[in-house]
N, C-alpha and C. Protein backbone atom coordinates (compact mmCIF):
# COMPACT_ATOMS: atom_id res chain seq x y z
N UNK A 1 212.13 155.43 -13.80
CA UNK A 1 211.00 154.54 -13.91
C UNK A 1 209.79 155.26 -13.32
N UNK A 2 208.79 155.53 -14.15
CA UNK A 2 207.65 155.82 -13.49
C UNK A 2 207.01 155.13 -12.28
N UNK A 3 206.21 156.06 -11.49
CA UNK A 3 205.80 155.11 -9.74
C UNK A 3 204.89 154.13 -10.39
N UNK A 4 204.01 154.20 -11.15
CA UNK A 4 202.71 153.08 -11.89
C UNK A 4 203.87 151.86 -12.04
N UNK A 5 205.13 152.17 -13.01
CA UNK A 5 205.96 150.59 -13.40
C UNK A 5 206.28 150.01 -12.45
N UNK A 6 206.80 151.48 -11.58
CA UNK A 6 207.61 150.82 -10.19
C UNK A 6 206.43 149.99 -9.38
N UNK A 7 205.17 150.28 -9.00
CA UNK A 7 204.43 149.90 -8.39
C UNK A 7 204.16 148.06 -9.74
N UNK A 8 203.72 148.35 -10.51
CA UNK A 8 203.71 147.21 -11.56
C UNK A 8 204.65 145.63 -11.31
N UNK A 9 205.83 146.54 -10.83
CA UNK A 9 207.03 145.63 -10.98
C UNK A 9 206.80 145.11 -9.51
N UNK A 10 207.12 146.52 -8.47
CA UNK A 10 206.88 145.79 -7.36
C UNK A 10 206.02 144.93 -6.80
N UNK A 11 204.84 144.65 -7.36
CA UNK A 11 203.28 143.55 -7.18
C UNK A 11 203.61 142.69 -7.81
N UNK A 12 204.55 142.38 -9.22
CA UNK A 12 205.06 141.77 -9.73
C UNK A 12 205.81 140.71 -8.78
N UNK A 13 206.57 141.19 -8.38
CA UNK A 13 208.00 140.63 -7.52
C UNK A 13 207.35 139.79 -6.20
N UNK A 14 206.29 140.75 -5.53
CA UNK A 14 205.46 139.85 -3.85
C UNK A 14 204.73 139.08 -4.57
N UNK A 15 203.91 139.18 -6.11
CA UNK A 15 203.45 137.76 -6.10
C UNK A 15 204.16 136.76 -6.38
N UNK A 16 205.12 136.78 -7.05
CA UNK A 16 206.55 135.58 -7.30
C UNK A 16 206.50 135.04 -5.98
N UNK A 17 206.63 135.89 -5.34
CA UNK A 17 207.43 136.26 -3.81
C UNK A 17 206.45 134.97 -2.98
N UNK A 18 205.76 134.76 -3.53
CA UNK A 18 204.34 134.30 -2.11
C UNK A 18 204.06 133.26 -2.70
N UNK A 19 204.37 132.44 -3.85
CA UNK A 19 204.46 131.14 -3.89
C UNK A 19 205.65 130.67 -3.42
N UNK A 20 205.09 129.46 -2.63
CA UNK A 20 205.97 128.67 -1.95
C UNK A 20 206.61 127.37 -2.65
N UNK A 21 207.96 127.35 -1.92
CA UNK A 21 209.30 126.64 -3.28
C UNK A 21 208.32 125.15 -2.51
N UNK A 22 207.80 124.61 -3.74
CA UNK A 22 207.61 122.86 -3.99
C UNK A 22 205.70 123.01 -4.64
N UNK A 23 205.30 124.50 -4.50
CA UNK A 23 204.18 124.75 -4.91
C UNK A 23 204.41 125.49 -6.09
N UNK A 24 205.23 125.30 -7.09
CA UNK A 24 205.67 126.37 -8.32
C UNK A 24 206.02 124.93 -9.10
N UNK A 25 206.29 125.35 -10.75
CA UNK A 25 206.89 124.26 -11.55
C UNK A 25 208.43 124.95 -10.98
N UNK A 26 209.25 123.81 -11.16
CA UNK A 26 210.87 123.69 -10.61
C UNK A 26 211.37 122.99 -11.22
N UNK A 27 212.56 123.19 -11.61
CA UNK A 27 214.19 121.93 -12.09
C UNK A 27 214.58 121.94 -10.53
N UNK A 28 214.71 120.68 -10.46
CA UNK A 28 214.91 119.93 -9.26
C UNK A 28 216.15 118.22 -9.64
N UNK A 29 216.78 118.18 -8.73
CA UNK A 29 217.87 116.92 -9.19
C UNK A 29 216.59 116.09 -8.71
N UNK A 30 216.85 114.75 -9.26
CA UNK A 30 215.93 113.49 -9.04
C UNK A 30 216.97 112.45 -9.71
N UNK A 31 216.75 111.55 -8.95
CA UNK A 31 217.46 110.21 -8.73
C UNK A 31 216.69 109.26 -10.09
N UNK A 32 216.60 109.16 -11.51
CA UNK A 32 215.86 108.24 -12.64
C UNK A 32 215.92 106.94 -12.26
N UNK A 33 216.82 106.19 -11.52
CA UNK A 33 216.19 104.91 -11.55
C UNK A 33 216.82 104.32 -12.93
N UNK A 34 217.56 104.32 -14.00
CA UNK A 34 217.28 104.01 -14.70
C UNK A 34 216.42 104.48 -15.88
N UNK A 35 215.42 105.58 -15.66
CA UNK A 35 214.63 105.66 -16.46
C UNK A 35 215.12 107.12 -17.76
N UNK A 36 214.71 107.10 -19.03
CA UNK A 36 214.92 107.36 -19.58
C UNK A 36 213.91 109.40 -19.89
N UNK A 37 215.38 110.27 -20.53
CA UNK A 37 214.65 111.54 -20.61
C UNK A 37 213.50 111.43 -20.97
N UNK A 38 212.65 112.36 -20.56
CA UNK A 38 211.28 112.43 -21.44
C UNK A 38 210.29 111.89 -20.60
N UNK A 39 210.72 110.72 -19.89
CA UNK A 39 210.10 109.96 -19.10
C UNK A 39 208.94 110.50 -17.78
N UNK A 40 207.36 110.82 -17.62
CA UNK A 40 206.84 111.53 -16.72
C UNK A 40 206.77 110.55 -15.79
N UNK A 41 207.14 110.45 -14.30
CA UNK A 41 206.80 110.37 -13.04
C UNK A 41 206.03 110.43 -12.07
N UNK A 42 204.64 110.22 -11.97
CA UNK A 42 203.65 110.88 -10.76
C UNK A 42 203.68 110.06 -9.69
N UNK A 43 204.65 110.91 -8.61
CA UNK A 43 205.05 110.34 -7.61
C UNK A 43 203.07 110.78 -6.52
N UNK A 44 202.60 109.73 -6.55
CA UNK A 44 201.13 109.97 -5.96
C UNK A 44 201.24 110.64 -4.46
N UNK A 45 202.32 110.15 -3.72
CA UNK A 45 201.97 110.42 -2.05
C UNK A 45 202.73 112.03 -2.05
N UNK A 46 203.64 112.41 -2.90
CA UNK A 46 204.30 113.70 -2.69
C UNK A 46 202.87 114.57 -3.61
N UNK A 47 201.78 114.28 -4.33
CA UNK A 47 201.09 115.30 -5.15
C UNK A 47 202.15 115.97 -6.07
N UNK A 48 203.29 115.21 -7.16
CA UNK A 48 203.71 115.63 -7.82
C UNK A 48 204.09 114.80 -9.16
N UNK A 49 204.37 115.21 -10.27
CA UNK A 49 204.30 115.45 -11.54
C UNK A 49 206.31 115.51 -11.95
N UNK A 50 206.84 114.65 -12.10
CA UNK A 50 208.50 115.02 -12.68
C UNK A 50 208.51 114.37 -14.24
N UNK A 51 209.13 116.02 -14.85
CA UNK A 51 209.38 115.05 -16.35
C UNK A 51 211.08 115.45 -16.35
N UNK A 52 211.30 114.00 -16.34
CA UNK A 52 212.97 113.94 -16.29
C UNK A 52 213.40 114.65 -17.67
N UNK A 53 214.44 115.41 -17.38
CA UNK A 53 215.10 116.05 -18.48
C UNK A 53 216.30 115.51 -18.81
N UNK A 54 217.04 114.68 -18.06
CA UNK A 54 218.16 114.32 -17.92
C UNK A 54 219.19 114.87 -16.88
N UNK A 55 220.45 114.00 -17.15
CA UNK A 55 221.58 114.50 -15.93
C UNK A 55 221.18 114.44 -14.82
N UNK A 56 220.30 113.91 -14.24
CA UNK A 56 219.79 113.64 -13.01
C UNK A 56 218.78 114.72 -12.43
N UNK A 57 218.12 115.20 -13.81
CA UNK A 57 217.43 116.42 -13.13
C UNK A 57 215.52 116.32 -13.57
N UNK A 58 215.06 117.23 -12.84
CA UNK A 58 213.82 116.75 -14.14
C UNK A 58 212.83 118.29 -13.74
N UNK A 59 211.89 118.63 -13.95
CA UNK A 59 210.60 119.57 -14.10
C UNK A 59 209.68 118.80 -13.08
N UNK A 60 209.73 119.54 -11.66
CA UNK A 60 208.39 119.19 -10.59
C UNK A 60 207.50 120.00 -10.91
N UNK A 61 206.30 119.70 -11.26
CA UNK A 61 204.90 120.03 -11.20
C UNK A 61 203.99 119.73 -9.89
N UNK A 62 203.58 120.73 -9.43
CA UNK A 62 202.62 120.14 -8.57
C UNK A 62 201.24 119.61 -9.22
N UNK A 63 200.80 118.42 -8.24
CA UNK A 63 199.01 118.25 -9.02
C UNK A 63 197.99 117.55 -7.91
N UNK A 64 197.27 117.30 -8.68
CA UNK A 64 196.25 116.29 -7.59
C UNK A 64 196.21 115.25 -7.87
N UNK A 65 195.72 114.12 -7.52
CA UNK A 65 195.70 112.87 -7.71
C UNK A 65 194.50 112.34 -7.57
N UNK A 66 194.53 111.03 -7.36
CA UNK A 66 193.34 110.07 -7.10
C UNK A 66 193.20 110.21 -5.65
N UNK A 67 191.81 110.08 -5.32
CA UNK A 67 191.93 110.71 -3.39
C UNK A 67 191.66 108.65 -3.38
N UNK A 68 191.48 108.97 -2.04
CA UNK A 68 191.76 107.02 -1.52
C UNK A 68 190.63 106.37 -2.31
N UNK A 69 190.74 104.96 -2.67
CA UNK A 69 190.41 104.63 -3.61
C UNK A 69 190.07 104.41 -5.07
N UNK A 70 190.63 105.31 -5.30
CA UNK A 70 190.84 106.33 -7.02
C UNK A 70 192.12 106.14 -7.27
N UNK A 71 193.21 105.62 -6.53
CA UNK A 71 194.57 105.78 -6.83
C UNK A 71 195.17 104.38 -7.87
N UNK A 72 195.88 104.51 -8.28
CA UNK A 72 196.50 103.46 -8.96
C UNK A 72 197.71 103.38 -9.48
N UNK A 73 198.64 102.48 -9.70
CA UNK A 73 200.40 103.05 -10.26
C UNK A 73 199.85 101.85 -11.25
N UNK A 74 201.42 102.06 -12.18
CA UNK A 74 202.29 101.09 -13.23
C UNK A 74 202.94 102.30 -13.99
N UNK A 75 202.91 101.58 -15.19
CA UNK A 75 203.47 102.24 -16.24
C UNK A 75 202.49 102.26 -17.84
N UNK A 76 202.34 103.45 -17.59
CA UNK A 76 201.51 103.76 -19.55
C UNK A 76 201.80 104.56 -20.41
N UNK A 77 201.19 104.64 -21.34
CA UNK A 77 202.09 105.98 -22.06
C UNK A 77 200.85 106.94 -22.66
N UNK A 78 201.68 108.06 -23.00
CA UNK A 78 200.39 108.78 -23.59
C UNK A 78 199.79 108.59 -25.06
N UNK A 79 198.36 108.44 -25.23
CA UNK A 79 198.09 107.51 -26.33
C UNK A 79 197.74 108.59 -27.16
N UNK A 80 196.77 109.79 -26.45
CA UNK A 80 196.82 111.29 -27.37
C UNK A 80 196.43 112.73 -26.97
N UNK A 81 196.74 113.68 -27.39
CA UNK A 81 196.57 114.65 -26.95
C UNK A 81 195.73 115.58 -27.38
N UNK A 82 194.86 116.77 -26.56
CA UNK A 82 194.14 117.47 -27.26
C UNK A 82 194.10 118.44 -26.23
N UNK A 83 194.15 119.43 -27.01
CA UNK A 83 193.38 121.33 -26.55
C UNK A 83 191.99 121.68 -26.86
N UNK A 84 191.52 122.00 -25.10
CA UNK A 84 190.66 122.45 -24.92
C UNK A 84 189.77 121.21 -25.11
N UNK A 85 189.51 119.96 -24.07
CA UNK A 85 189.13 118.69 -24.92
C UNK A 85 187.46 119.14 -23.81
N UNK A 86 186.31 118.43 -25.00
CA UNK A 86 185.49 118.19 -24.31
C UNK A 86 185.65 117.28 -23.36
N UNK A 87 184.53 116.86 -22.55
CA UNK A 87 184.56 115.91 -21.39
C UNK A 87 183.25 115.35 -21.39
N UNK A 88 182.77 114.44 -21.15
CA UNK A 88 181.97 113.31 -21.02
C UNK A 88 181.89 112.85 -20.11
N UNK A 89 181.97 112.68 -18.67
CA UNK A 89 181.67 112.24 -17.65
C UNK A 89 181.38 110.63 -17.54
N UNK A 90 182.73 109.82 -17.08
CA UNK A 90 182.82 108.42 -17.19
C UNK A 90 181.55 108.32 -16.45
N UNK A 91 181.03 107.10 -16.32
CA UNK A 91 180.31 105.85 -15.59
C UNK A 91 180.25 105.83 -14.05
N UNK A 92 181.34 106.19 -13.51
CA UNK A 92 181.69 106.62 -12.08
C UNK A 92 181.35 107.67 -11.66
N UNK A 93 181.57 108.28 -12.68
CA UNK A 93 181.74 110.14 -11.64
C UNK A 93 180.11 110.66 -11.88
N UNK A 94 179.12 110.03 -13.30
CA UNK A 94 177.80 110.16 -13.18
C UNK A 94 177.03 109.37 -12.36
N UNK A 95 177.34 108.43 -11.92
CA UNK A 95 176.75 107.71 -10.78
C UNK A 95 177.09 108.56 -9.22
N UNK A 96 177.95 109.40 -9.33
CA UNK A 96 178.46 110.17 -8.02
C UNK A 96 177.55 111.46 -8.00
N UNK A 97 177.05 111.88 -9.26
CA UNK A 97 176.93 113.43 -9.47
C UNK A 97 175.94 113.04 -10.95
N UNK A 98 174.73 112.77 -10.68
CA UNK A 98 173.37 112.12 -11.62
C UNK A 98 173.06 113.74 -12.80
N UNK A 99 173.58 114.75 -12.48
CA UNK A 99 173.27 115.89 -12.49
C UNK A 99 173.50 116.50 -13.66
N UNK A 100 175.00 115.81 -14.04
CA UNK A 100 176.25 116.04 -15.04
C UNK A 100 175.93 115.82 -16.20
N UNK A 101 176.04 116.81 -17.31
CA UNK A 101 175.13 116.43 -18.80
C UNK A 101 176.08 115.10 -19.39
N UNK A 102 175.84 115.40 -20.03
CA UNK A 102 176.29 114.14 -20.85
C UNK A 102 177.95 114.52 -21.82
N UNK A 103 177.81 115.42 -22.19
CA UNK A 103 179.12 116.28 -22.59
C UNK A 103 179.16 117.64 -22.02
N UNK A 104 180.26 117.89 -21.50
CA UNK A 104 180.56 119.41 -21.47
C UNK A 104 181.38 120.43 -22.43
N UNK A 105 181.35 120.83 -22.91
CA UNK A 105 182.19 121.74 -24.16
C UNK A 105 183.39 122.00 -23.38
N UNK A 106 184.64 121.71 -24.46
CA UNK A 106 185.97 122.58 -24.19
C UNK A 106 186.45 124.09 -24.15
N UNK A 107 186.31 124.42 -23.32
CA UNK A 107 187.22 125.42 -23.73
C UNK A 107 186.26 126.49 -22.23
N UNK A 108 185.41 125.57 -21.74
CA UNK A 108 183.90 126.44 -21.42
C UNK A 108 184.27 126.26 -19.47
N UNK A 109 183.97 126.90 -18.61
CA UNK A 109 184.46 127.25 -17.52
C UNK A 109 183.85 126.12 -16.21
N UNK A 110 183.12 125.35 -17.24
CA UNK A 110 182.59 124.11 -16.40
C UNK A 110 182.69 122.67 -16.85
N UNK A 111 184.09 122.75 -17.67
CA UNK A 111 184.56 121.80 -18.01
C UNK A 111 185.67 121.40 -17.23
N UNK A 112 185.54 120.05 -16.33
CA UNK A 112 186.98 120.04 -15.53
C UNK A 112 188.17 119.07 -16.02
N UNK A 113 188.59 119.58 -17.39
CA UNK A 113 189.83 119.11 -18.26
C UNK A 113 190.55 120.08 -18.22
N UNK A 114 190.16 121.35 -18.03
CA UNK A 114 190.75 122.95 -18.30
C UNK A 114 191.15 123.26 -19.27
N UNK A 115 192.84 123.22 -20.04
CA UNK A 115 192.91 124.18 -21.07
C UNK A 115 193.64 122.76 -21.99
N UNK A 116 194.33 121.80 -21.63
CA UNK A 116 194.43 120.39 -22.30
C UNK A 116 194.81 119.26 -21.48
N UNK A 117 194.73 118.45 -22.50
CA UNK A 117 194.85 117.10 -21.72
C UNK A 117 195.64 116.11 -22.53
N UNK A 118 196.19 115.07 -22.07
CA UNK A 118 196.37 113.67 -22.57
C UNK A 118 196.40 112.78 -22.15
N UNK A 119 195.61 111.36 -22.75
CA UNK A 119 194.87 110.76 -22.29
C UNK A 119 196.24 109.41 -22.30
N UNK A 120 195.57 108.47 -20.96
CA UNK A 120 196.20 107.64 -21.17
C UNK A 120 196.63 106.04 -21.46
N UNK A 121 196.90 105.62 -22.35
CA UNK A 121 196.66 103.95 -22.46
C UNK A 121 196.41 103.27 -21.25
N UNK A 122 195.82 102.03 -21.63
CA UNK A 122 195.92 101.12 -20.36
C UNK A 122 194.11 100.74 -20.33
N UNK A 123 193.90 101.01 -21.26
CA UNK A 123 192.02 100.87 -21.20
C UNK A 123 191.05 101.96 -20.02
N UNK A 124 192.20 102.35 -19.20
CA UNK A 124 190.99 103.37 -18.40
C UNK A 124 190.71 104.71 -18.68
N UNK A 125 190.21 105.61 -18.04
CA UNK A 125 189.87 106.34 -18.71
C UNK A 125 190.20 107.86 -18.02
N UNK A 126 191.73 107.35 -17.84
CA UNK A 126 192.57 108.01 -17.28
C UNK A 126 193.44 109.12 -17.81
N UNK A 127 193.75 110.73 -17.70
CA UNK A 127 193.94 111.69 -18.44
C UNK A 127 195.26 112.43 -17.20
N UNK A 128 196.24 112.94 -18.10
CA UNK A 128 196.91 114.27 -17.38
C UNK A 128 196.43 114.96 -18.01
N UNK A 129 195.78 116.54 -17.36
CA UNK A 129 194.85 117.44 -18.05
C UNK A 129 194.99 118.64 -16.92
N UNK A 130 194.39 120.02 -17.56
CA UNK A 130 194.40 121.09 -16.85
C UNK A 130 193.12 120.91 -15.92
N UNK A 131 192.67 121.97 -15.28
CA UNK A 131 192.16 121.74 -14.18
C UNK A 131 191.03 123.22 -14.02
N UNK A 132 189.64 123.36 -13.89
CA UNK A 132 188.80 124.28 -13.57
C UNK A 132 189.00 124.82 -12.29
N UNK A 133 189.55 123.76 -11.54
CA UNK A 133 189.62 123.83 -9.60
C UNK A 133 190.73 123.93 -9.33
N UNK A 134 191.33 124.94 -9.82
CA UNK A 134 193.12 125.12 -9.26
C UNK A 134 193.53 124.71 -7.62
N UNK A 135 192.62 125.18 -6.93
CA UNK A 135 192.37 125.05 -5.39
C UNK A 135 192.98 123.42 -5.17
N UNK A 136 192.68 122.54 -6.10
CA UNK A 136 192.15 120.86 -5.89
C UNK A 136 194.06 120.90 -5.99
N UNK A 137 194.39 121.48 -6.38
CA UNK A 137 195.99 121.22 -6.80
C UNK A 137 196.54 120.99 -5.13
N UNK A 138 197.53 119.24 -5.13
CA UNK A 138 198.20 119.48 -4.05
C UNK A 138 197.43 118.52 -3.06
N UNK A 139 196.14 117.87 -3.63
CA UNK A 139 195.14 117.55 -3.24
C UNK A 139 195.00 116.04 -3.64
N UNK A 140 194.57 115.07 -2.48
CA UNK A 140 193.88 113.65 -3.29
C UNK A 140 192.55 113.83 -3.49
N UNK A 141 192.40 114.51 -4.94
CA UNK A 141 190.48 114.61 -5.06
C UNK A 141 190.26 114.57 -6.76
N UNK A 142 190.77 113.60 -7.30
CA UNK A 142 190.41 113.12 -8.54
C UNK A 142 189.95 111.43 -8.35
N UNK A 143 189.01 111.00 -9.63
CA UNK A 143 188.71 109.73 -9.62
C UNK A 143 189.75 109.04 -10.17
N UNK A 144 190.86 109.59 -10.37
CA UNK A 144 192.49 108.82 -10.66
C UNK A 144 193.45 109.30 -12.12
N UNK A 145 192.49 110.59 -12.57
CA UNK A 145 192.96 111.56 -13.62
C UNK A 145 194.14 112.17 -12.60
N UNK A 146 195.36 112.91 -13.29
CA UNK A 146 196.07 113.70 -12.73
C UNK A 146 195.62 114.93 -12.85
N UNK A 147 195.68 115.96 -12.19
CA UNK A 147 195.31 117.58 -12.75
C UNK A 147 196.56 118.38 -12.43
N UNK A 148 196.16 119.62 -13.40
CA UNK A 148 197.69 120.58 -13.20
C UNK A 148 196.99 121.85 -13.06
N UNK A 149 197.58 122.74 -12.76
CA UNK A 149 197.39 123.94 -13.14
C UNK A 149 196.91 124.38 -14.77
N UNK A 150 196.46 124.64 -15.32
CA UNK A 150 196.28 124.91 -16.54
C UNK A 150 197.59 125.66 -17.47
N UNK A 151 198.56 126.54 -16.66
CA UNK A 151 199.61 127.06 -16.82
C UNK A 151 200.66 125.99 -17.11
N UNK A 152 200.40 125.24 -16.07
CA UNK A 152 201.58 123.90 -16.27
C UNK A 152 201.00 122.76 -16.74
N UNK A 153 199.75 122.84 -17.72
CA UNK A 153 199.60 121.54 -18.21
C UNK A 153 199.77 122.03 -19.99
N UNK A 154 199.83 123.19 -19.99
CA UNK A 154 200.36 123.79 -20.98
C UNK A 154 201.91 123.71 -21.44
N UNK A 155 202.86 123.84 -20.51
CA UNK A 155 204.29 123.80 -20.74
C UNK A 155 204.30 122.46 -20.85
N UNK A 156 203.63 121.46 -19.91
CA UNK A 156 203.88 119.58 -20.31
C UNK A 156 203.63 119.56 -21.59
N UNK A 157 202.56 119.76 -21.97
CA UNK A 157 201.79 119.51 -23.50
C UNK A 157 202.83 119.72 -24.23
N UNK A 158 203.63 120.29 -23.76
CA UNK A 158 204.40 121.49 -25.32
C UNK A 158 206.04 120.58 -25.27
N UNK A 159 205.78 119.59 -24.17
CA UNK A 159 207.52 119.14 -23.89
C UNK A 159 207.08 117.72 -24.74
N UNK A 160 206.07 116.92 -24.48
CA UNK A 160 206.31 115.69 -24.23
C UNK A 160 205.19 115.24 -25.64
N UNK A 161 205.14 114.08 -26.22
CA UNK A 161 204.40 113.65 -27.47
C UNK A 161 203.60 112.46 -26.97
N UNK A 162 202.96 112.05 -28.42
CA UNK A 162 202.29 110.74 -28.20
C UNK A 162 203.45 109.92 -27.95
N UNK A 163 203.35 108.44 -27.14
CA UNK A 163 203.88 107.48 -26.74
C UNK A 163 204.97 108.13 -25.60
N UNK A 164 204.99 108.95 -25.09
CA UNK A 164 205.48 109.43 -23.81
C UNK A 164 205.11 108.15 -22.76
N UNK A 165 206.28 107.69 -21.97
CA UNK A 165 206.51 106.79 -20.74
C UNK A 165 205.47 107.33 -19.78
N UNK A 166 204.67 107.26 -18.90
CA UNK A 166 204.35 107.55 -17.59
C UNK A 166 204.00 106.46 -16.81
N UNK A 167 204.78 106.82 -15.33
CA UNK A 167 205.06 106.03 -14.38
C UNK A 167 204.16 106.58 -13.55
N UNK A 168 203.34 106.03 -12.97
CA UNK A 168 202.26 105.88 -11.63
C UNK A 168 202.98 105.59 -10.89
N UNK A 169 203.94 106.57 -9.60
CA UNK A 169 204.70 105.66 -8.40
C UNK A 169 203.28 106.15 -7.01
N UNK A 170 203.23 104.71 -6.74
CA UNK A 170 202.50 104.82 -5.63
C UNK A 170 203.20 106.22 -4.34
């Protein structure tokens, strides 16, 4: 092996190396409750994301949440999905931040949907979506959108469809 691969591989391996186990996507056992494969989970107080796979197991995502007052549970489903979605800035978050155009383009580095999203029933105007602020991951600092990594809102997108279950657990 050449020293460049070897060196390649080895930078390879310490960055694996240096994320920490519950800060990575994971198959992890989880207890369903009853609830059915397919089924997403956002357990709010752990900052995490489970899409049950079955057998008692499911896919932990880390994310952010709603910070205090932004938070909310039940059950909704996903009504639709899109890549690279523009953003529009609800009623709330322009009254917070007067500043904010009116649309931001997808796909564009100051859009904070990141690389996709799906939005969710229930009349609000509530989204699991990628994220501009990776940092925010892990974090209560959304107005009650979930965020992911852009990496892992990519692998969700690609598991789960329209009318997907999601559970808000406080």
């Amino acid at each position: 092996m050449s020293r460049r691969r070897l060196f390649c591989v080895s930078a390879l391996l310490a960055t694996l190396a240096a994320v920490a186990p519950g800060h990575a996507r994971e198959t992890v056992p989880f207890k369903d409750d009853g609830l059915r494969p397919g089924t997403i989970v956002v357990k709010t107080k752990e900052r995490k994301l489970y899409l049950l796979v079955g057998d008692g197991k499911a896919i932990r995502y880390p994310v952010a949440v709603g910070r205090r007052g932004k938070q909310w549970n039940g059950a909704v489903r996903i009504d639709a999905k899109y890549v690279e979605p523009a953003w529009s800035p609800p009623e709330e978050v322009r009254r917070d931040n007067p500043k904010l155009p009116d649309v931001i383009p997808g796909g564009t580095p100051e859009n904070p949907m990141g690389a996709r999203a799906m939005t969710l029933s229930g009349g609000g105007q509530y989204a699991i979506h990628g994220t501009n602020a990776p940092k925010s991951i892990g974090t209560f600092a959304s107005y009650g959108c979930v965020r992911m990594h852009n990496d892992d809102i990519i692998d969700l997108y690609a598991r789960v469809r329209v009318g997907t279950a999601v559970v808000m657990d406080p």
